[in-house]
PDB file of N, CA and C in Angstrom:
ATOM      1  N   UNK A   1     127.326  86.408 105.016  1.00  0.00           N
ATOM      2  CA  UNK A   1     128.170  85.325 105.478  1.00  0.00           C
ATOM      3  C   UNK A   1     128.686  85.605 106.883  1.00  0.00           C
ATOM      4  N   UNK A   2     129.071  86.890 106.791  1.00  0.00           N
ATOM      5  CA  UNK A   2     129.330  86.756 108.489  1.00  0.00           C
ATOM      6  C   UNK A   2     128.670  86.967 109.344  1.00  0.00           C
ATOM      7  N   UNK A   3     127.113  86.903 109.358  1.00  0.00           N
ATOM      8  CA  UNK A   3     125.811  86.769 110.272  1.00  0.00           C
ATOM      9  C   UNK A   3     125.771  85.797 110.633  1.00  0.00           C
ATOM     10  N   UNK A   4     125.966  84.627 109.773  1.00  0.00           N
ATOM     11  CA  UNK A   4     125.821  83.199 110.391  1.00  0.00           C
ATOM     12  C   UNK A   4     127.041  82.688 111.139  1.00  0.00           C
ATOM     13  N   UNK A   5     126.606  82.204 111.998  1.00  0.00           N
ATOM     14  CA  UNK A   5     126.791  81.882 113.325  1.00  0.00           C
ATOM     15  C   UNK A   5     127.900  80.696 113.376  1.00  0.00           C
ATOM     16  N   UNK A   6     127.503  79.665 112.166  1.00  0.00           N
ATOM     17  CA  UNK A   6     128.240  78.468 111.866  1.00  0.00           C
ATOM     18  C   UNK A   6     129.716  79.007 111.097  1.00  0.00           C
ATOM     19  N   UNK A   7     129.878  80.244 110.772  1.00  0.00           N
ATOM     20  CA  UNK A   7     130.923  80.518 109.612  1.00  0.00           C
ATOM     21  C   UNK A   7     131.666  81.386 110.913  1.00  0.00           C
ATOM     22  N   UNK A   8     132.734  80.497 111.357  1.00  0.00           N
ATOM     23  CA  UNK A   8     133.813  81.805 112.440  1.00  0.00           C
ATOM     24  C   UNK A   8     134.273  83.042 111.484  1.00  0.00           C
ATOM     25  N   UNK A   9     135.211  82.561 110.180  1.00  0.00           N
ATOM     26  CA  UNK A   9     135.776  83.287 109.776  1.00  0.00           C
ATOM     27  C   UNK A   9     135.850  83.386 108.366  1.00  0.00           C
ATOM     28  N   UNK A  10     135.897  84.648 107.697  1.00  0.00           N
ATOM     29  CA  UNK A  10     135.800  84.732 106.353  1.00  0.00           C
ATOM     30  C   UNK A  10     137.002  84.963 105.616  1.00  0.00           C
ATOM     31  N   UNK A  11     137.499  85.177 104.380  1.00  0.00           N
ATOM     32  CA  UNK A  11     138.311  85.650 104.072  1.00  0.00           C
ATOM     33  C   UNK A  11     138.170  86.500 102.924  1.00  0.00           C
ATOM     34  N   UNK A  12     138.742  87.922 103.192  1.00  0.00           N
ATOM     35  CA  UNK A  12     138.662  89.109 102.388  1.00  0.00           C
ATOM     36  C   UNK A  12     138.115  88.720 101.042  1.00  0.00           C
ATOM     37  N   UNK A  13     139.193  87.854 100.329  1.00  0.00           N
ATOM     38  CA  UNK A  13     138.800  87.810  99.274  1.00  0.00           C
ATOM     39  C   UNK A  13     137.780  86.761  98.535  1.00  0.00           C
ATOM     40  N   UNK A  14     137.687  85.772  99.298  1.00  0.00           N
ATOM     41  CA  UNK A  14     136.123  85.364  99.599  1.00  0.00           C
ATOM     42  C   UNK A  14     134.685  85.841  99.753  1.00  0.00           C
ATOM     43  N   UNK A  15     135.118  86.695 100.510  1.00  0.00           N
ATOM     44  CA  UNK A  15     133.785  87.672 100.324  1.00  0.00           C
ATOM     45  C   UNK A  15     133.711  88.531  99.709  1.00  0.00           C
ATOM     46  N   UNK A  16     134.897  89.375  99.020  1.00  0.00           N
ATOM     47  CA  UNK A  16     134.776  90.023  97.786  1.00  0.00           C
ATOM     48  C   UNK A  16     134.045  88.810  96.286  1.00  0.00           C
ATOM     49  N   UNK A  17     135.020  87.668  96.115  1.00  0.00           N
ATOM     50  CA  UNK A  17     134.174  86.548  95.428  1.00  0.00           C
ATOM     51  C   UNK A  17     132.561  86.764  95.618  1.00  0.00           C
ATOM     52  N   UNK A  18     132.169  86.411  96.560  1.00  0.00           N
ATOM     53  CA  UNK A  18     130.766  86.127  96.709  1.00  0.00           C
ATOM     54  C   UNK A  18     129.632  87.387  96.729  1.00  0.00           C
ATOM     55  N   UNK A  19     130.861  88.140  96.753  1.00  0.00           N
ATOM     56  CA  UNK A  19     129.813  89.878  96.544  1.00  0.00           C
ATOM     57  C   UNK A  19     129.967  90.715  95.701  1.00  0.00           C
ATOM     58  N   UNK A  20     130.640  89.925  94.803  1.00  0.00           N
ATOM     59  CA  UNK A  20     130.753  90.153  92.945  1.00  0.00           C
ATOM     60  C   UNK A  20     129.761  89.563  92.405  1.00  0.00           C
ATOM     61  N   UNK A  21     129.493  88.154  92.723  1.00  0.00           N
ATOM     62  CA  UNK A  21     128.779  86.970  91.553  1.00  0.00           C
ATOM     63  C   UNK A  21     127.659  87.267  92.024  1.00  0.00           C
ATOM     64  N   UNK A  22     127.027  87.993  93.486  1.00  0.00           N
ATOM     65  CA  UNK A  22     125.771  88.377  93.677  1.00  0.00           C
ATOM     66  C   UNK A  22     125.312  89.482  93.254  1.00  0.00           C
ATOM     67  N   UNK A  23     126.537  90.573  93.107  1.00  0.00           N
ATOM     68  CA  UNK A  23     125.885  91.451  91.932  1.00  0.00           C
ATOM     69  C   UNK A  23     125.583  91.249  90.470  1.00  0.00           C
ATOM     70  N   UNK A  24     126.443  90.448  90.146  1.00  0.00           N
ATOM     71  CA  UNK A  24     126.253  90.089  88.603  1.00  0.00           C
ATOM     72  C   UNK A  24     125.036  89.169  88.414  1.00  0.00           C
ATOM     73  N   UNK A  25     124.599  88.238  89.941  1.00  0.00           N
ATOM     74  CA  UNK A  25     123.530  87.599  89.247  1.00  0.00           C
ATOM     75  C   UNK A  25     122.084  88.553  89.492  1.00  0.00           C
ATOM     76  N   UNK A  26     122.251  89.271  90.713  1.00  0.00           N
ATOM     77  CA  UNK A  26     120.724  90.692  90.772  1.00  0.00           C
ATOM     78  C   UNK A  26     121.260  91.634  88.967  1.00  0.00           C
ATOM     79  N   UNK A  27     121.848  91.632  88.436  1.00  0.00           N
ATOM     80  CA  UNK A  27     121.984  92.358  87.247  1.00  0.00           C
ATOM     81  C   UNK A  27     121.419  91.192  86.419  1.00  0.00           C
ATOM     82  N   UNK A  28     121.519  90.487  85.907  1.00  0.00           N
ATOM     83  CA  UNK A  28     121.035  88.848  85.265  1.00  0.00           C
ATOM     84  C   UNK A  28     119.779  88.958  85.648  1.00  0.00           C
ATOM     85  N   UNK A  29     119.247  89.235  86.885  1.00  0.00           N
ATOM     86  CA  UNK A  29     117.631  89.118  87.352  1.00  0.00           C
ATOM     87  C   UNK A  29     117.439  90.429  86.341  1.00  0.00           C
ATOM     88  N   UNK A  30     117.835  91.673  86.675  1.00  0.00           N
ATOM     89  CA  UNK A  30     117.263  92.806  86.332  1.00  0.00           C
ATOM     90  C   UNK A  30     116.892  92.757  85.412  1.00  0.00           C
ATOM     91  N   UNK A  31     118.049  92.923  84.372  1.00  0.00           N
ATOM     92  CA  UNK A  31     118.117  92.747  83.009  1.00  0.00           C
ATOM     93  C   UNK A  31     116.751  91.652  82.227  1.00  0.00           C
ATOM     94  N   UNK A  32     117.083  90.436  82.772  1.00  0.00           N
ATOM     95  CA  UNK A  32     116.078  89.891  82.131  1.00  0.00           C
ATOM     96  C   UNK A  32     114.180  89.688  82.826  1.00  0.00           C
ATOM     97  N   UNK A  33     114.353  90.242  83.956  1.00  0.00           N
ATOM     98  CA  UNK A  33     112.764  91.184  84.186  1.00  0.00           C
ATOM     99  C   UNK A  33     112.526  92.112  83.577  1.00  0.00           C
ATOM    100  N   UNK A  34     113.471  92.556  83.208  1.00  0.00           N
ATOM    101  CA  UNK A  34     113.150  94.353  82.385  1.00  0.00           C
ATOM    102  C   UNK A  34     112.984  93.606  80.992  1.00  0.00           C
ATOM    103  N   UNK A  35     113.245  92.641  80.331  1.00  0.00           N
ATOM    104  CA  UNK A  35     113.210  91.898  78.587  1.00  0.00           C
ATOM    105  C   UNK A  35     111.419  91.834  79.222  1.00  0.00           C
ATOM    106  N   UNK A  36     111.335  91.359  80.117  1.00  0.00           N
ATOM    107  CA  UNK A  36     109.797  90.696  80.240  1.00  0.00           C
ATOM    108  C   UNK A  36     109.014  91.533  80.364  1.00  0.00           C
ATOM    109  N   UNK A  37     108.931  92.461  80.561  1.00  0.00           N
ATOM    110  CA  UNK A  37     108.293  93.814  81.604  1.00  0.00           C
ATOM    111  C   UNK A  37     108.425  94.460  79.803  1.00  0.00           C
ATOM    112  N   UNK A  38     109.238  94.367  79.177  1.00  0.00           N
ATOM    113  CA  UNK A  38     109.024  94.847  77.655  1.00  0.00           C
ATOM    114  C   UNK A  38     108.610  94.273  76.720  1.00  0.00           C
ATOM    115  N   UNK A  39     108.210  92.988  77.058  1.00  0.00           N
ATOM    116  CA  UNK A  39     107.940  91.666  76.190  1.00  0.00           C
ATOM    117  C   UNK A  39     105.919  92.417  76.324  1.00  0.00           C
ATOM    118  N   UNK A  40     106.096  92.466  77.468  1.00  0.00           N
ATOM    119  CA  UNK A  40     104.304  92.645  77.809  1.00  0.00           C
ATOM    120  C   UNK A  40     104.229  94.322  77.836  1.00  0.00           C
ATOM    121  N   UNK A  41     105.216  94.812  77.037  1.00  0.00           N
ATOM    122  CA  UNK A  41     104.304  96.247  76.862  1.00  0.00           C
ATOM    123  C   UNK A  41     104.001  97.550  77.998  1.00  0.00           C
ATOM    124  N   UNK A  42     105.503  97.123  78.903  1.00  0.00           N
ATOM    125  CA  UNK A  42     104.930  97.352  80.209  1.00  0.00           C
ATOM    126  C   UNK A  42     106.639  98.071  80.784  1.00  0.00           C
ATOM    127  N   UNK A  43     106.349  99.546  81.194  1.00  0.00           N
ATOM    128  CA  UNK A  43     107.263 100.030  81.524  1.00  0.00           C
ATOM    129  C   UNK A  43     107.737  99.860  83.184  1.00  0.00           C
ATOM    130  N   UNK A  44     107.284  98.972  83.905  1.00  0.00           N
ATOM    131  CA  UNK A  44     107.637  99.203  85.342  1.00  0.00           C
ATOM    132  C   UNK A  44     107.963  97.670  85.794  1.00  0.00           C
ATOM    133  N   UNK A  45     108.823  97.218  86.279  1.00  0.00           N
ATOM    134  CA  UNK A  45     109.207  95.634  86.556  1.00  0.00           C
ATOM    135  C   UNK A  45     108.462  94.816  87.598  1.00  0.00           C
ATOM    136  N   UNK A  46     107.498  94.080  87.146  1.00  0.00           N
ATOM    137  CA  UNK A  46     106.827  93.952  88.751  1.00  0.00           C
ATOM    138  C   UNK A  46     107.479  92.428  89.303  1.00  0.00           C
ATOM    139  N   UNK A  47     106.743  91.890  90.267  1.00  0.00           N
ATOM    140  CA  UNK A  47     107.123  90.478  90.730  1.00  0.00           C
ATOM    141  C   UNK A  47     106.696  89.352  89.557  1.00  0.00           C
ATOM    142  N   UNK A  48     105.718  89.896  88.533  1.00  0.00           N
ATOM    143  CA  UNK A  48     105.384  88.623  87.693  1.00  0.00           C
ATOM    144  C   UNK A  48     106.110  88.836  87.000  1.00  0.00           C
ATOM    145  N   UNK A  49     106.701  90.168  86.551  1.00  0.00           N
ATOM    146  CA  UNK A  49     108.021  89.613  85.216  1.00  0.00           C
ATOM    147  C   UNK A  49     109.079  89.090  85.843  1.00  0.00           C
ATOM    148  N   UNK A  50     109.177  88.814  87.215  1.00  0.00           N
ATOM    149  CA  UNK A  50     110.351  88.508  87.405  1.00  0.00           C
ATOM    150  C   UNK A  50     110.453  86.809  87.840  1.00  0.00           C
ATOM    151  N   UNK A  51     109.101  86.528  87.993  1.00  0.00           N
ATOM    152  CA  UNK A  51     108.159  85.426  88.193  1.00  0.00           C
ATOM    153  C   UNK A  51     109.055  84.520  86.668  1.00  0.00           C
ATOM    154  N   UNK A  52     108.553  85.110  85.670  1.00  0.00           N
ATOM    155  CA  UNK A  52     108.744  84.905  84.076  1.00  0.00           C
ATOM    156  C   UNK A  52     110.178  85.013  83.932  1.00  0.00           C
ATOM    157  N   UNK A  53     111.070  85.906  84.547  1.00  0.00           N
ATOM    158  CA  UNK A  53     112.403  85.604  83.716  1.00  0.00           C
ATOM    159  C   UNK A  53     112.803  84.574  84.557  1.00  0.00           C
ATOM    160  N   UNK A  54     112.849  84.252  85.682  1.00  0.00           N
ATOM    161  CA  UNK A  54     113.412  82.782  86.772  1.00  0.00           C
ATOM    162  C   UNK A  54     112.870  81.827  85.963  1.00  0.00           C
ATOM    163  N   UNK A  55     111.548  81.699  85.666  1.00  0.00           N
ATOM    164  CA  UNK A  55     110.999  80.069  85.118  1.00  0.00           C
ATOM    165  C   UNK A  55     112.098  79.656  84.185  1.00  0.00           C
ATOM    166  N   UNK A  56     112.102  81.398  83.265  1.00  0.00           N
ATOM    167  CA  UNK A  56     112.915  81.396  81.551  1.00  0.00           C
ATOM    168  C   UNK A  56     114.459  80.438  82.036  1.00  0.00           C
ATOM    169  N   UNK A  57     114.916  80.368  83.274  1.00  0.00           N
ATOM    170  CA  UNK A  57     116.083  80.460  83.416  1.00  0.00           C
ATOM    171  C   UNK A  57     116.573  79.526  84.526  1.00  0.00           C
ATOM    172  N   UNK A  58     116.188  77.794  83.876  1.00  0.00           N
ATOM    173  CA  UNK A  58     115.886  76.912  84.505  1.00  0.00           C
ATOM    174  C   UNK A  58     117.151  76.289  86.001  1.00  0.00           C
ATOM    175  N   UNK A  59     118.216  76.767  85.490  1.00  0.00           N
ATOM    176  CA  UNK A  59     119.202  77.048  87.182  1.00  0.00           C
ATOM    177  C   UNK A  59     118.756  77.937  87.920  1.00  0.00           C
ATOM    178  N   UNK A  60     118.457  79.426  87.641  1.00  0.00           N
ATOM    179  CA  UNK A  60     117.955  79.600  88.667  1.00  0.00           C
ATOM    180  C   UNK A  60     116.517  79.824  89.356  1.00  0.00           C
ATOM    181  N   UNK A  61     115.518  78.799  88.638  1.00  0.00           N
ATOM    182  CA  UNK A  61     114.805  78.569  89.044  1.00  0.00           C
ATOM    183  C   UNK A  61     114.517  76.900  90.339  1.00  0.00           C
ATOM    184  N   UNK A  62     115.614  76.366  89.809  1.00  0.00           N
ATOM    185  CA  UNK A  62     115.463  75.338  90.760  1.00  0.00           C
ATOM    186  C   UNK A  62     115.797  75.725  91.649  1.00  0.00           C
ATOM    187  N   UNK A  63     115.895  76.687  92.038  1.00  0.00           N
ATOM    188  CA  UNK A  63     116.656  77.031  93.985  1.00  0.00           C
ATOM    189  C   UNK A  63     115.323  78.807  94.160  1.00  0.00           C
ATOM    190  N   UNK A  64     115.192  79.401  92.800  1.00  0.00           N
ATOM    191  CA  UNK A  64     114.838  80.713  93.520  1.00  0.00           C
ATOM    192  C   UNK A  64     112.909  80.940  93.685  1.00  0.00           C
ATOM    193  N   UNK A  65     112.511  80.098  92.329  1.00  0.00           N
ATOM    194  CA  UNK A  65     110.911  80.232  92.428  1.00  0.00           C
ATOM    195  C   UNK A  65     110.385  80.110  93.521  1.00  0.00           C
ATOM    196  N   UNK A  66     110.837  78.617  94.164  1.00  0.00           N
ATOM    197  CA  UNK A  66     110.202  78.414  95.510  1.00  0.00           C
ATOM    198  C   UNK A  66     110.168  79.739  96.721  1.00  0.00           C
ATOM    199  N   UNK A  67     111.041  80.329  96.510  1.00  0.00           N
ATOM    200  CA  UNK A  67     111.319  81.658  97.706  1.00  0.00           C
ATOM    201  C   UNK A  67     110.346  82.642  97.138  1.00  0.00           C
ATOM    202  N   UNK A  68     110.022  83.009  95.672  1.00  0.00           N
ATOM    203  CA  UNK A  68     109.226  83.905  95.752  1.00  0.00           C
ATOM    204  C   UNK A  68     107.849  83.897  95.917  1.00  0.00           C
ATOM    205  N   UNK A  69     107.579  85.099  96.281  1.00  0.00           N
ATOM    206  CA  UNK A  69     106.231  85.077  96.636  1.00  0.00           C
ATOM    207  C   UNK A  69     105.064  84.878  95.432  1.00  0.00           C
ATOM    208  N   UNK A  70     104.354  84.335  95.884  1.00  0.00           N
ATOM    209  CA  UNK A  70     103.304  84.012  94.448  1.00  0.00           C
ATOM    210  C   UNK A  70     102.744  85.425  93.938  1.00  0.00           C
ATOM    211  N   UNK A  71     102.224  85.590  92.688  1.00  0.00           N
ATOM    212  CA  UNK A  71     102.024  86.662  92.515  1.00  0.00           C
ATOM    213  C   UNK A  71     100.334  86.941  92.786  1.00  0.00           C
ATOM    214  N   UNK A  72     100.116  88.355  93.426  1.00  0.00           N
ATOM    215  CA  UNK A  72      98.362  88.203  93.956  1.00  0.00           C
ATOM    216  C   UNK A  72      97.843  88.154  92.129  1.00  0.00           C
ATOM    217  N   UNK A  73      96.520  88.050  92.672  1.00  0.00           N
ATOM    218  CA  UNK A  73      95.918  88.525  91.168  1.00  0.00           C
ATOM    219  C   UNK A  73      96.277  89.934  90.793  1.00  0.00           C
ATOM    220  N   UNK A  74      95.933  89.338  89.028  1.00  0.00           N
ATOM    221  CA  UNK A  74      96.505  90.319  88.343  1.00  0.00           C
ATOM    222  C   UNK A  74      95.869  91.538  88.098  1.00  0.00           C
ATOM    223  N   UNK A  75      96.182  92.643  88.440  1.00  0.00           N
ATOM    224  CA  UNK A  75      96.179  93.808  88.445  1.00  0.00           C
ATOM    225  C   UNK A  75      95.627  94.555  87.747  1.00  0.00           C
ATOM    226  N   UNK A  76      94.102  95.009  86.935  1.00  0.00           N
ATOM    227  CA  UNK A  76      93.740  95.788  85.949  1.00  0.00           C
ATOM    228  C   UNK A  76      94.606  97.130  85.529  1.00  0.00           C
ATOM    229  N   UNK A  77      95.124  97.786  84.398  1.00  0.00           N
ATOM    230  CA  UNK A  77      95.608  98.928  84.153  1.00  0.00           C
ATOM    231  C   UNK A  77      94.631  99.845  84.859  1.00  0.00           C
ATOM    232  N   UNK A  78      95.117 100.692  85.647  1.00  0.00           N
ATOM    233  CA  UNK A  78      94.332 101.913  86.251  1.00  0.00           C
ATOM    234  C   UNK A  78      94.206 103.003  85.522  1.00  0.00           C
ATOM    235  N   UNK A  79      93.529 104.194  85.655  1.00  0.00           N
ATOM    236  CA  UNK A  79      93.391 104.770  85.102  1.00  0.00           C
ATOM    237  C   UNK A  79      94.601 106.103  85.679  1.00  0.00           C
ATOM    238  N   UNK A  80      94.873 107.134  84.830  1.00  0.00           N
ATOM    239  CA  UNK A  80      96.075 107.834  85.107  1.00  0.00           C
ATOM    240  C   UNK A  80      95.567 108.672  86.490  1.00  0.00           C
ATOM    241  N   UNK A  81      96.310 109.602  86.572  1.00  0.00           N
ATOM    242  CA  UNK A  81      95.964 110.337  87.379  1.00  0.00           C
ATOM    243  C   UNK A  81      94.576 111.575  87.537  1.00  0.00           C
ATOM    244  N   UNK A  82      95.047 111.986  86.128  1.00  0.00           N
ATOM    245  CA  UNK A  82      93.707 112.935  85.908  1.00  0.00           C
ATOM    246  C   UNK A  82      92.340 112.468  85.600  1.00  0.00           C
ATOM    247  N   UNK A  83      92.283 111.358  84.572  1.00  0.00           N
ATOM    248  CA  UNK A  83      90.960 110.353  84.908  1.00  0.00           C
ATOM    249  C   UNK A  83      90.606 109.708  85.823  1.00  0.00           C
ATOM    250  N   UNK A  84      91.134 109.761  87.093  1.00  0.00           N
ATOM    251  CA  UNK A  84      90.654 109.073  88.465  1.00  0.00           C
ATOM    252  C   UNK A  84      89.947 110.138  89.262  1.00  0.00           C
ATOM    253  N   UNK A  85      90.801 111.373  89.009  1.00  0.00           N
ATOM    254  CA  UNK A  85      90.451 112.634  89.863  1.00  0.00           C
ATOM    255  C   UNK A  85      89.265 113.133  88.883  1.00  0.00           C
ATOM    256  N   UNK A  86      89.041 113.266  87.699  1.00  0.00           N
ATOM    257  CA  UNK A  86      87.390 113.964  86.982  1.00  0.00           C
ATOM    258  C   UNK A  86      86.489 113.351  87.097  1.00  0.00           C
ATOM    259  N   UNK A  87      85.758 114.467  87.893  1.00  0.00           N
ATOM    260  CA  UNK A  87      84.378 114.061  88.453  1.00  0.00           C
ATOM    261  C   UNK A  87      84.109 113.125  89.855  1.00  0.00           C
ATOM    262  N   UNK A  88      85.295 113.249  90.409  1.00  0.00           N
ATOM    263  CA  UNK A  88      84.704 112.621  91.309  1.00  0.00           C
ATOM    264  C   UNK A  88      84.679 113.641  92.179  1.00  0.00           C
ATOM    265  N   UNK A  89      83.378 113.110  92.844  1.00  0.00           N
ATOM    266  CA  UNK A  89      82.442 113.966  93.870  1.00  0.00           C
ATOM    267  C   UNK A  89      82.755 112.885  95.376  1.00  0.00           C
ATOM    268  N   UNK A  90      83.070 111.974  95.790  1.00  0.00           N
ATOM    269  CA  UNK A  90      82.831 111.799  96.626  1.00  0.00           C
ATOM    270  C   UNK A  90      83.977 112.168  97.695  1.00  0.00           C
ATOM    271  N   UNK A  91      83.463 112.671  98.902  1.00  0.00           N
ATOM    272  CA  UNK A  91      85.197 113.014  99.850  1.00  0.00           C
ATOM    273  C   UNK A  91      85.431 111.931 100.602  1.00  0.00           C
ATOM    274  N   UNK A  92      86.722 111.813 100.981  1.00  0.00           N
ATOM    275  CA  UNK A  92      86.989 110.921 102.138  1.00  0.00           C
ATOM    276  C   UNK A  92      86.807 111.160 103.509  1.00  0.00           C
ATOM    277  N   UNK A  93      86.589 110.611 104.461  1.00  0.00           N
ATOM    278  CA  UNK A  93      86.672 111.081 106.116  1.00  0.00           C
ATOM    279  C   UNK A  93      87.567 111.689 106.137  1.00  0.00           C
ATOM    280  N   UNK A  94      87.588 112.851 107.402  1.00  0.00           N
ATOM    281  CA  UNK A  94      88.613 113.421 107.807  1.00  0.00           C
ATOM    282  C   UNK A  94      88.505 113.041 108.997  1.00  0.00           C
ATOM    283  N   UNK A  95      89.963 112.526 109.520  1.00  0.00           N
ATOM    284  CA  UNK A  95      90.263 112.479 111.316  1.00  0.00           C
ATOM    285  C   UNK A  95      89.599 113.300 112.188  1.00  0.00           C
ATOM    286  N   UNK A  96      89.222 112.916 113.181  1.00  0.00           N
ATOM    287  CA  UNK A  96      88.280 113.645 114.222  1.00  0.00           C
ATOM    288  C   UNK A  96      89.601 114.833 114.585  1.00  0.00           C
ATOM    289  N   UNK A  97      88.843 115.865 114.795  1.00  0.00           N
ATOM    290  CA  UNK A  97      89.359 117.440 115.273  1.00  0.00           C
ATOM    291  C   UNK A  97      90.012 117.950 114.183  1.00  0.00           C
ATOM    292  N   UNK A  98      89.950 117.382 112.767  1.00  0.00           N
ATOM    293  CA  UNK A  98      90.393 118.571 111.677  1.00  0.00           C
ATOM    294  C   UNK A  98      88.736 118.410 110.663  1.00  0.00           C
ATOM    295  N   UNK A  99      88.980 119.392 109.848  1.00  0.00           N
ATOM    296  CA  UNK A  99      88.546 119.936 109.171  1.00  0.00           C
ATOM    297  C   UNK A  99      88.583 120.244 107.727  1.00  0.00           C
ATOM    298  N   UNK A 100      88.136 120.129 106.890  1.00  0.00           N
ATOM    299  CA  UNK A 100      88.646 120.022 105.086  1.00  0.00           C
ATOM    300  C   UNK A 100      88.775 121.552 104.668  1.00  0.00           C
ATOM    301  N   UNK A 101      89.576 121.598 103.670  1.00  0.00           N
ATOM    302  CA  UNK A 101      89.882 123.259 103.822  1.00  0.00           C
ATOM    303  C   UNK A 101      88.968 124.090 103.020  1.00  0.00           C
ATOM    304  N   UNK A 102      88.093 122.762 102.513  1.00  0.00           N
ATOM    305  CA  UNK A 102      87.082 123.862 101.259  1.00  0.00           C
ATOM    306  C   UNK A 102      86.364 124.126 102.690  1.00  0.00           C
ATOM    307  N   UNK A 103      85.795 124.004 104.029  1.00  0.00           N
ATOM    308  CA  UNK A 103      85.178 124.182 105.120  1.00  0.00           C
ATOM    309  C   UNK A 103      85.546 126.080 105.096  1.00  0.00           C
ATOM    310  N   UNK A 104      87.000 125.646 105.293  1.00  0.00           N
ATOM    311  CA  UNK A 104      87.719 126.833 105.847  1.00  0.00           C
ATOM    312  C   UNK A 104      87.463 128.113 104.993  1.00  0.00           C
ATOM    313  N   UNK A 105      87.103 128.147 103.498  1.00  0.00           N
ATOM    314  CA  UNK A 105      86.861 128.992 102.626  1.00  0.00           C
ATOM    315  C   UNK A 105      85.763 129.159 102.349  1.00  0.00           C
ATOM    316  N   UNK A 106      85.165 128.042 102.846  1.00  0.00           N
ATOM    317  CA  UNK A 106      83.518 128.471 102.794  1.00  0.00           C
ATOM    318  C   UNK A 106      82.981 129.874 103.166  1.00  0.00           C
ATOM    319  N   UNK A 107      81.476 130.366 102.321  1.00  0.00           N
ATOM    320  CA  UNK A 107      80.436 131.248 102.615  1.00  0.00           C
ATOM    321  C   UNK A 107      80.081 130.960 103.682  1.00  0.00           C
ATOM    322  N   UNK A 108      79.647 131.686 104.661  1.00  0.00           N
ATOM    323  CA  UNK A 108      78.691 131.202 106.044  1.00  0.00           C
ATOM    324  C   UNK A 108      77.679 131.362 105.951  1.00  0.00           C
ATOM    325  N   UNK A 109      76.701 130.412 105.893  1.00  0.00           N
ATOM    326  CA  UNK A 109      75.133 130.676 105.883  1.00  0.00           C
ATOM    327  C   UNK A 109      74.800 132.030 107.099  1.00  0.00           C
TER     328      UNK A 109
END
């Protein structure tokens, strides 16, 4: 509120008002992205559960859907960490003037 240009002056407890009900409503978002994000089996909150709790929550969807960003396509489960890394053989480039360190430990012909 006091960025904008049109508002000279605020008052203390005005903006305490308005920076209460905006925490309580990002807690209202949280809360009910995290129901959705558990609804689908799914421990991490992304933009589509949060996509899903706004629709759920038809006030504040008439003012907030439009602002968010659409969600890209959806995302296959990846594989963890250690099944991405077994077996793979292929290396990545290295930046010109370094060197990979299995180089450095290498046998010398």
């Amino acid at each position: 509120m006091k960025l904008d240009k049109e508002i000279n002056k605020v008052n203390a407890e005005a903006l305490f008002l308005v920076s209460c009900c905006t925490e309580l409503f990002l807690e209202f978002l949280a809360e009910e992205s995290a129901r959705v994000a558990v609804e689908k089996k799914r421990r991490t909150v992304k933009l589509e559960h949060l996509r899903v709790a706004v629709k759920r929550h038809r006030p504040t969807s008439d003012f907030l859907l439009e602002s968010l960003p659409e969600a890209s396509e959806p995302v296959v489960d990846r594989p963890k960490a250690a099944e991405r890394n077994r077996g793979q053989t292929a290396e990545k480039p290295v930046p010109a003037g370094t060197r990979r360190i299995d180089d450095f430990f290498g046998k010398d012909s």
